[in-house]
C-alpha atoms as a PDB file:
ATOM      1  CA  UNK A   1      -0.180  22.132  -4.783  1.00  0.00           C
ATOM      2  CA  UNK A   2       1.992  20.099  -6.946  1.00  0.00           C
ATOM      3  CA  UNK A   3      -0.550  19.323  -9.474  1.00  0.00           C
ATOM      4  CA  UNK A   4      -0.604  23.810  -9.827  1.00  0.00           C
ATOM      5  CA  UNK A   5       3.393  23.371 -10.300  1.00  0.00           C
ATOM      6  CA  UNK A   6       3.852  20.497 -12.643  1.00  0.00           C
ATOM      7  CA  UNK A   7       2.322  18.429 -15.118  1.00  0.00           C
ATOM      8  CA  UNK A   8       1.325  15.688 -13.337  1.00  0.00           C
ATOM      9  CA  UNK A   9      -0.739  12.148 -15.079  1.00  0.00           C
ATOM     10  CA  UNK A  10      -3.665  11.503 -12.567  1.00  0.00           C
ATOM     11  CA  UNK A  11      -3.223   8.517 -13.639  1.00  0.00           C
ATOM     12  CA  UNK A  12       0.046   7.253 -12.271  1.00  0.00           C
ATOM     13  CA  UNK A  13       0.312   8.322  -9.086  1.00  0.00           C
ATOM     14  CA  UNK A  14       1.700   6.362  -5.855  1.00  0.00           C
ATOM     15  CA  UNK A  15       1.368   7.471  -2.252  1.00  0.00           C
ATOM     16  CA  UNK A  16       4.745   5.925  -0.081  1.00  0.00           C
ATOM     17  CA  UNK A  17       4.507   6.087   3.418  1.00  0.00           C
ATOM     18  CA  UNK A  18       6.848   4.481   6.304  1.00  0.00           C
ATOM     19  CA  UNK A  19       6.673   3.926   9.985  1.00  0.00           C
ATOM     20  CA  UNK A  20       2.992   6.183  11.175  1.00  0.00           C
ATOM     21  CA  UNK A  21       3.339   7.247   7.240  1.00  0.00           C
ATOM     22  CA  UNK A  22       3.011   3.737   6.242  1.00  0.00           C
ATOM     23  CA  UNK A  23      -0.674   3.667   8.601  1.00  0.00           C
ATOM     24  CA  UNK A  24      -1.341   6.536   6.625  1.00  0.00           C
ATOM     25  CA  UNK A  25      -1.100   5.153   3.414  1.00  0.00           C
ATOM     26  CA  UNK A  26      -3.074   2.250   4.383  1.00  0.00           C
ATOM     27  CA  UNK A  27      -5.763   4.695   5.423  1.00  0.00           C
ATOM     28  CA  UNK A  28      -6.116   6.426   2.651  1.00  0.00           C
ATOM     29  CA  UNK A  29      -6.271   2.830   0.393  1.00  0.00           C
ATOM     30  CA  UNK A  30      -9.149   1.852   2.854  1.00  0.00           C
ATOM     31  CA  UNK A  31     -11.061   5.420   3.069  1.00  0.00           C
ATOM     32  CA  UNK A  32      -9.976   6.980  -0.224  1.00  0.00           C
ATOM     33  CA  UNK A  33      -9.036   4.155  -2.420  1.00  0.00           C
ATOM     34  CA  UNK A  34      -9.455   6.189  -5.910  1.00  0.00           C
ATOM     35  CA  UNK A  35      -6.837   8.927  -4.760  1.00  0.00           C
ATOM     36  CA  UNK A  36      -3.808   6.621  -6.011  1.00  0.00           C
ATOM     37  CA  UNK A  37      -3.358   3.702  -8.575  1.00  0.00           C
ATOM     38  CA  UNK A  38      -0.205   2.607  -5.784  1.00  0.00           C
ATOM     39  CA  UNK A  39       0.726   2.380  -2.713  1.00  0.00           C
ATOM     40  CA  UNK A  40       3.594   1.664  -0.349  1.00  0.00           C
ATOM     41  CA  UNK A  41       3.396   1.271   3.146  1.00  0.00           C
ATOM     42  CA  UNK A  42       6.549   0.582   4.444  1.00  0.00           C
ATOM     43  CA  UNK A  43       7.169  -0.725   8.285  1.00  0.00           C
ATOM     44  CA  UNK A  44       3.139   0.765   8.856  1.00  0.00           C
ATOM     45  CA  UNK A  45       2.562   1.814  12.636  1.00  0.00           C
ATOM     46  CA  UNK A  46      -0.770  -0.452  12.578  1.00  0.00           C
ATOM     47  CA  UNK A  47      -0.229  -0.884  16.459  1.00  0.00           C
ATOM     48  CA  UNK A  48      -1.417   2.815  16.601  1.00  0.00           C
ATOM     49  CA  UNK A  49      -5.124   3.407  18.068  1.00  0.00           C
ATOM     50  CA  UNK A  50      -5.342   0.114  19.665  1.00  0.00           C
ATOM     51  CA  UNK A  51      -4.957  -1.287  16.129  1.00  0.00           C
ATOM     52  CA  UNK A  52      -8.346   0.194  14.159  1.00  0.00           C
ATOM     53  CA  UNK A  53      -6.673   0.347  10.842  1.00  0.00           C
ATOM     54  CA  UNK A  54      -7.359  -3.545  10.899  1.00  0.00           C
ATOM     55  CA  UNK A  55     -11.108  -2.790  11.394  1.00  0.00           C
ATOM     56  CA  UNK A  56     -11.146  -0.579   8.445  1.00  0.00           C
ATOM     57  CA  UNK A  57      -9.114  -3.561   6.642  1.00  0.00           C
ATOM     58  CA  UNK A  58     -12.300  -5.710   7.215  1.00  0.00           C
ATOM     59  CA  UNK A  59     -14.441  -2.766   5.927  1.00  0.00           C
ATOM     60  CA  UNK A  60     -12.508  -2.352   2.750  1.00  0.00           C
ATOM     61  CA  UNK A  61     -12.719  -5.974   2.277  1.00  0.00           C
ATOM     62  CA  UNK A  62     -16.454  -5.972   2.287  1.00  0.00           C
ATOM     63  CA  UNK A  63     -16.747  -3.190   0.214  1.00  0.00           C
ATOM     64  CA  UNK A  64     -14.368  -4.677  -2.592  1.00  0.00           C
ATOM     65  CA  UNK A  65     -16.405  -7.723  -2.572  1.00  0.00           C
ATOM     66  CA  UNK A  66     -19.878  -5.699  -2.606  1.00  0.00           C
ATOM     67  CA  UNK A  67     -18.213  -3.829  -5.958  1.00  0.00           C
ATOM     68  CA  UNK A  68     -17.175  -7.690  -7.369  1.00  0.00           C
ATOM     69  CA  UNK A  69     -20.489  -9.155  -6.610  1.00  0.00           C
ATOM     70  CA  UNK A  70     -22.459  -6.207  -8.492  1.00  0.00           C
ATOM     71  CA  UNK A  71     -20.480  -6.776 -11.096  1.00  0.00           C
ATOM     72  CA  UNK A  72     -18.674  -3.328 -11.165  1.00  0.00           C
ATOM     73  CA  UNK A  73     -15.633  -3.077 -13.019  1.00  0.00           C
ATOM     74  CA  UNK A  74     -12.702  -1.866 -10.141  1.00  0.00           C
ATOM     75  CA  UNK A  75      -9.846  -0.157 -11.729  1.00  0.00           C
ATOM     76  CA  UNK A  76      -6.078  -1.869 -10.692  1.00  0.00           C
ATOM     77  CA  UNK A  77      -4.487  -0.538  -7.469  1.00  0.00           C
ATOM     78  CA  UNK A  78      -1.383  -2.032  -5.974  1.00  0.00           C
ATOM     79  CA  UNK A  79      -0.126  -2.075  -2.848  1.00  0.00           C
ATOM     80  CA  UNK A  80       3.641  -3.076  -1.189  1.00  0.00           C
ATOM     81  CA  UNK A  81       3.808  -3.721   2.275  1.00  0.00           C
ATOM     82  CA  UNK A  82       7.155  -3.937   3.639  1.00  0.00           C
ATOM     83  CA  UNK A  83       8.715  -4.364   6.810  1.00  0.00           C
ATOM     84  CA  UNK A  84      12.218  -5.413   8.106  1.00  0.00           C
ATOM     85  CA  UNK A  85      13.088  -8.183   9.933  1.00  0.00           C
ATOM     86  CA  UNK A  86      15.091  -6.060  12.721  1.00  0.00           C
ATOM     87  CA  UNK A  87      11.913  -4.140  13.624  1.00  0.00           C
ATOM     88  CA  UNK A  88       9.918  -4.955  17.052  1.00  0.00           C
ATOM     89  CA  UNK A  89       8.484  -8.051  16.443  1.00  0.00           C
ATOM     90  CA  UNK A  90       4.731  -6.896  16.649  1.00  0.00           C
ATOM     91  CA  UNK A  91       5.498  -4.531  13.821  1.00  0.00           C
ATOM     92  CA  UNK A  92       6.562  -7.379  11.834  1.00  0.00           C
ATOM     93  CA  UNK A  93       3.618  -9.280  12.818  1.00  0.00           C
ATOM     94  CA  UNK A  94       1.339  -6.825  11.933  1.00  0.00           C
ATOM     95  CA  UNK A  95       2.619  -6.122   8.980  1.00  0.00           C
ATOM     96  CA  UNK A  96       2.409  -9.974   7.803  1.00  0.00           C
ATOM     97  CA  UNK A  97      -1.003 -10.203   9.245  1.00  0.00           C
ATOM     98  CA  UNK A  98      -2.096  -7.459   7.011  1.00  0.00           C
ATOM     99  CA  UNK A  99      -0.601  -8.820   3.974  1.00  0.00           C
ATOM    100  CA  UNK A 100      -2.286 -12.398   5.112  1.00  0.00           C
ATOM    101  CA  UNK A 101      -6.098 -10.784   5.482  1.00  0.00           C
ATOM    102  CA  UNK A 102      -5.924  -8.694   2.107  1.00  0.00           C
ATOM    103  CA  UNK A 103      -4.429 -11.854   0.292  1.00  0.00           C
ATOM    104  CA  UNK A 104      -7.268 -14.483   1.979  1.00  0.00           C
ATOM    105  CA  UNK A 105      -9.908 -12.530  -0.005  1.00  0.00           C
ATOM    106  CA  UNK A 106     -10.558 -11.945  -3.740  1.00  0.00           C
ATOM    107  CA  UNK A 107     -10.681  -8.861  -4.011  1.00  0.00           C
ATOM    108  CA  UNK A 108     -10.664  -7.878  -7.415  1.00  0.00           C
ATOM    109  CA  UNK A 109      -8.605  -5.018  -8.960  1.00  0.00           C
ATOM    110  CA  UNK A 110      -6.074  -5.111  -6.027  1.00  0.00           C
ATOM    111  CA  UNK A 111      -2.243  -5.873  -6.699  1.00  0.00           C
ATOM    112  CA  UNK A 112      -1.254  -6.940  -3.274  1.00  0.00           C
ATOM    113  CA  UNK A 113       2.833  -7.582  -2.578  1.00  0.00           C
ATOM    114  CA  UNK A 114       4.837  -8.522   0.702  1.00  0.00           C
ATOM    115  CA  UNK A 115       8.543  -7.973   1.135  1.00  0.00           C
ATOM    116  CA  UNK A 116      10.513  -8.749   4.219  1.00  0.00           C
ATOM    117  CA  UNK A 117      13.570  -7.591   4.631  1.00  0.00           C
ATOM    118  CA  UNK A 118      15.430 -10.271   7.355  1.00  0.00           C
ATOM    119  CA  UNK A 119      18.556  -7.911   7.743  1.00  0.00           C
ATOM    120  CA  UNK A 120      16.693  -4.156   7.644  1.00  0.00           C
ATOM    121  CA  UNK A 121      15.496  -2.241  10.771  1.00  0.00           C
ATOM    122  CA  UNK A 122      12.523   0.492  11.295  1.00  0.00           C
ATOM    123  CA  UNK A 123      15.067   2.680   9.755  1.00  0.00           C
ATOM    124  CA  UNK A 124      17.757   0.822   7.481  1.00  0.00           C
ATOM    125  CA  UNK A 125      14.528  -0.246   6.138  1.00  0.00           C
ATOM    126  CA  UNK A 126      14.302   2.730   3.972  1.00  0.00           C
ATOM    127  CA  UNK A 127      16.914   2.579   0.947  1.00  0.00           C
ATOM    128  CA  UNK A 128      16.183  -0.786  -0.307  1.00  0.00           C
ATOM    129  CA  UNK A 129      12.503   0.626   0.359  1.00  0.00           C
ATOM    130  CA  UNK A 130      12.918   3.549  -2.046  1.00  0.00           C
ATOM    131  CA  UNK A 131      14.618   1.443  -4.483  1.00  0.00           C
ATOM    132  CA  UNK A 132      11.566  -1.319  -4.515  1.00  0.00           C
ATOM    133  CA  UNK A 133       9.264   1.306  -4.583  1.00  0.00           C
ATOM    134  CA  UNK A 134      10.237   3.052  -7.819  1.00  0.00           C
ATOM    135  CA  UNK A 135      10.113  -0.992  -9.807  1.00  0.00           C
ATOM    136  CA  UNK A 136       6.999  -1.972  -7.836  1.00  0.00           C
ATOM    137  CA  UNK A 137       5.487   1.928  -8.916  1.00  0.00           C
ATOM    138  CA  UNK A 138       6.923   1.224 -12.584  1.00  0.00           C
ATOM    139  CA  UNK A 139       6.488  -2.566 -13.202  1.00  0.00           C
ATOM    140  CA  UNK A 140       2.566  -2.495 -14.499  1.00  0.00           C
ATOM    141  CA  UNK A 141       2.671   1.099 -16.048  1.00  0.00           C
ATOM    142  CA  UNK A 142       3.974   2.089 -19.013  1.00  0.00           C
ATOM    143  CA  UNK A 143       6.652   4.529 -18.905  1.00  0.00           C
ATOM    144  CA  UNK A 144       7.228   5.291 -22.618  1.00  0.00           C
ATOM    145  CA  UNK A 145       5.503   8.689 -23.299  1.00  0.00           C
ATOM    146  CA  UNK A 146       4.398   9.237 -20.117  1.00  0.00           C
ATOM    147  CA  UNK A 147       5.274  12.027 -17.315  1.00  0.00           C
ATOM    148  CA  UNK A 148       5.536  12.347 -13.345  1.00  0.00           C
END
């Protein structure tokens, strides 16, 4: 729908999701990975379904390295995972152990970042978010010439 409205660069797009959006973004990175170049999943609900996002973490994994070991060239994607440090303390956990199991592999092509913010809660979380986002969406693109 947007795409119909505005110009839009298929190449430079970011999908930013919080709380059961933030699951969602992760779920399209594992089961759609091409759809975005970023991503930004912000205090993500993986709790949710007795935790199968991490399951689909340890697919993606071996599917990155299957792509690395045949020698296929991956295009960059990044990804921010964020999470405050006033959230319920399994969020935050989950959240870290994410970050940790991406960041133990190679997997090549992937742009991985952490950011914990000690003061922020599930919800207070969100303006420093949106203000990370737009650097972490900006830093390894170039914006001269460019549009949305």
């Amino acid at each position: 729908m947007v795409q119909s409205r505005l110009k839009i660069n298929r190449k430079r797009q970011a999908l930013f999701g919080h709380s059961l959006g933030g699951l969602f973004a992760l779920h399209v990175l594992f089961t759609k990975l091409s759809s975005f170049q970023t991503y930004i999943a912000g205090s993500p609900s993986i709790w949710w379904k007795n935790r199968y996002l991490v399951k689909m973490a340890d697919e993606f994994i071996r599917q990155k390295e299957q792509i690395h070991e045949e020698n296929t060239v991956c295009s960059e994607t990044s990804l921010l995972i964020a999470v405050g440090g006033r959230e319920k303390l399994f969020m935050i956990q989950d959240a870290l152990d994410m970050y940790k199991l991406l960041s133990s592999n190679t997997l090549p092509g992937l742009r991985l970042e952490y950011e914990y913010y000690e003061l922020e809660g599930h919800v207070t979380l969100l303006p420093p978010l949106i203000s990370r986002t737009l650097k972490f969406v900006l830093e390894h693109q170039e914006v001269r010439n460019s549009y949305i």
